[in-house]
Protein backbone atom coordinates (compact mmCIF):
# COMPACT_ATOMS: atom_id res chain seq x y z
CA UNK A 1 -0.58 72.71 -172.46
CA UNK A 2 -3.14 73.40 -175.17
CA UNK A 3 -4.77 76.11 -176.59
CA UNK A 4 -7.46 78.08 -173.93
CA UNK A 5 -10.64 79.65 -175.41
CA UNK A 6 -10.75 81.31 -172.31
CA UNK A 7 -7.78 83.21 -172.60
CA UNK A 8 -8.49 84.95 -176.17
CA UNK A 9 -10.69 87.63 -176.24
CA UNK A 10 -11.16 90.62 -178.58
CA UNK A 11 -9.31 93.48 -177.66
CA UNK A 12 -10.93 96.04 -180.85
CA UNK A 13 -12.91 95.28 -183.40
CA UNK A 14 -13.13 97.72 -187.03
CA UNK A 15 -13.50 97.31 -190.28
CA UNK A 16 -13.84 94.09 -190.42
CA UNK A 17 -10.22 93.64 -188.53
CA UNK A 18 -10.08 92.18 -185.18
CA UNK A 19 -7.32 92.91 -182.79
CA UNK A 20 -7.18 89.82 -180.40
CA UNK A 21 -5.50 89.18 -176.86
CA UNK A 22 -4.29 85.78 -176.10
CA UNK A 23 -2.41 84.62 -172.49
CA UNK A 24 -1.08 81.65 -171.93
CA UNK A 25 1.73 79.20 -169.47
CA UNK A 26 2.58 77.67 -173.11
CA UNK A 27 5.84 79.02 -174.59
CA UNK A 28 5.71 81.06 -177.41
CA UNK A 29 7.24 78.68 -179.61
CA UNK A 30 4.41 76.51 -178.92
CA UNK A 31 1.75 79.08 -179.72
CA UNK A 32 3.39 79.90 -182.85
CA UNK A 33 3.44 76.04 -184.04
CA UNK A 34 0.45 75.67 -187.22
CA UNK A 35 -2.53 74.61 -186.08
CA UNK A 36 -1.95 75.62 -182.45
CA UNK A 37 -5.27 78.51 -182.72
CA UNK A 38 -7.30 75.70 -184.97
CA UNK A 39 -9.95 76.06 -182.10
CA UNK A 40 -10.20 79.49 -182.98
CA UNK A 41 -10.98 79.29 -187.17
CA UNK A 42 -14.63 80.21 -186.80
CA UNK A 43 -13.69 83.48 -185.01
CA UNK A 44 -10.45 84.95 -186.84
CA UNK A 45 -9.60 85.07 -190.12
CA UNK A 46 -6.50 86.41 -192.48
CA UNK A 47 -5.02 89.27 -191.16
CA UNK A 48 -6.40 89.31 -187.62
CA UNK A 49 -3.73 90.64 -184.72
CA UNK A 50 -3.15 88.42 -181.61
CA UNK A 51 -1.53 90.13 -178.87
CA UNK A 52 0.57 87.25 -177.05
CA UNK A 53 1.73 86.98 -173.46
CA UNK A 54 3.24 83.99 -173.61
CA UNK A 55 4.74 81.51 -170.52
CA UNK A 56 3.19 83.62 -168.31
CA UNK A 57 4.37 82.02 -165.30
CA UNK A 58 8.18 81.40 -166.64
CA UNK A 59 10.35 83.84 -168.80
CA UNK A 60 7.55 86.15 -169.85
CA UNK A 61 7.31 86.62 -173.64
CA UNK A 62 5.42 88.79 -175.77
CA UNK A 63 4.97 88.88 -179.02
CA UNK A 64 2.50 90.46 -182.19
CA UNK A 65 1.51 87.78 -184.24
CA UNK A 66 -0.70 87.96 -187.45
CA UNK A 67 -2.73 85.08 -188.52
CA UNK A 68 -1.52 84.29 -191.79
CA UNK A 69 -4.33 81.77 -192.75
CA UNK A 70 -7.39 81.27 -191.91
CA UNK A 71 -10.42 78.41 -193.11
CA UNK A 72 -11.96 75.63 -192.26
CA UNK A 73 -10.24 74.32 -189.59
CA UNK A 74 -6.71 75.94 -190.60
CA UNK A 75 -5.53 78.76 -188.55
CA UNK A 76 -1.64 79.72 -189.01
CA UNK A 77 0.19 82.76 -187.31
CA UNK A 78 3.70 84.75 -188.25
CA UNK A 79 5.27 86.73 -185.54
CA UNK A 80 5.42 90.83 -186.44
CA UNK A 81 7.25 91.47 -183.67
């Protein structure tokens, strides 16, 4: 699958941080591949949180990722935990 606008939505916004939530069927270690939130880069930038429920109808994962970068079309996440 792909990434689904529908599925990420702001979860708290302060400060200029943004605390996102994400769900998805993909895997986790297809979420965290670069580029994967590109469809996103108008709407998070450096230091944003997504929280990650990832292959939602397989082995369930979670995970805290930060995006790492963020412009133009570049979006790139690390895992926090």
């Amino acid at each position: 699958m792909a990434y689904n606008s529908k599925s990420f939505s702001v979860a708290a916004y302060t400060n200029g941080f943004t605390l996102w939530s994400y769900g998805s069927e993909d895997k986790l270690d297809e979420i965290m591949k670069p580029d994967y939130f590109r469809r996103a880069a108008a709407f998070v930038r450096r230091g944003d949180m997504i929280l990650t429920n990832a292959d939602k109808e397989g082995d369930m994962q979670s995970a805290i990722l930060v995006v790492s970068e963020a412009g133009g079309e570049k979006v790139a996440v690390k895992r926090l935990v």
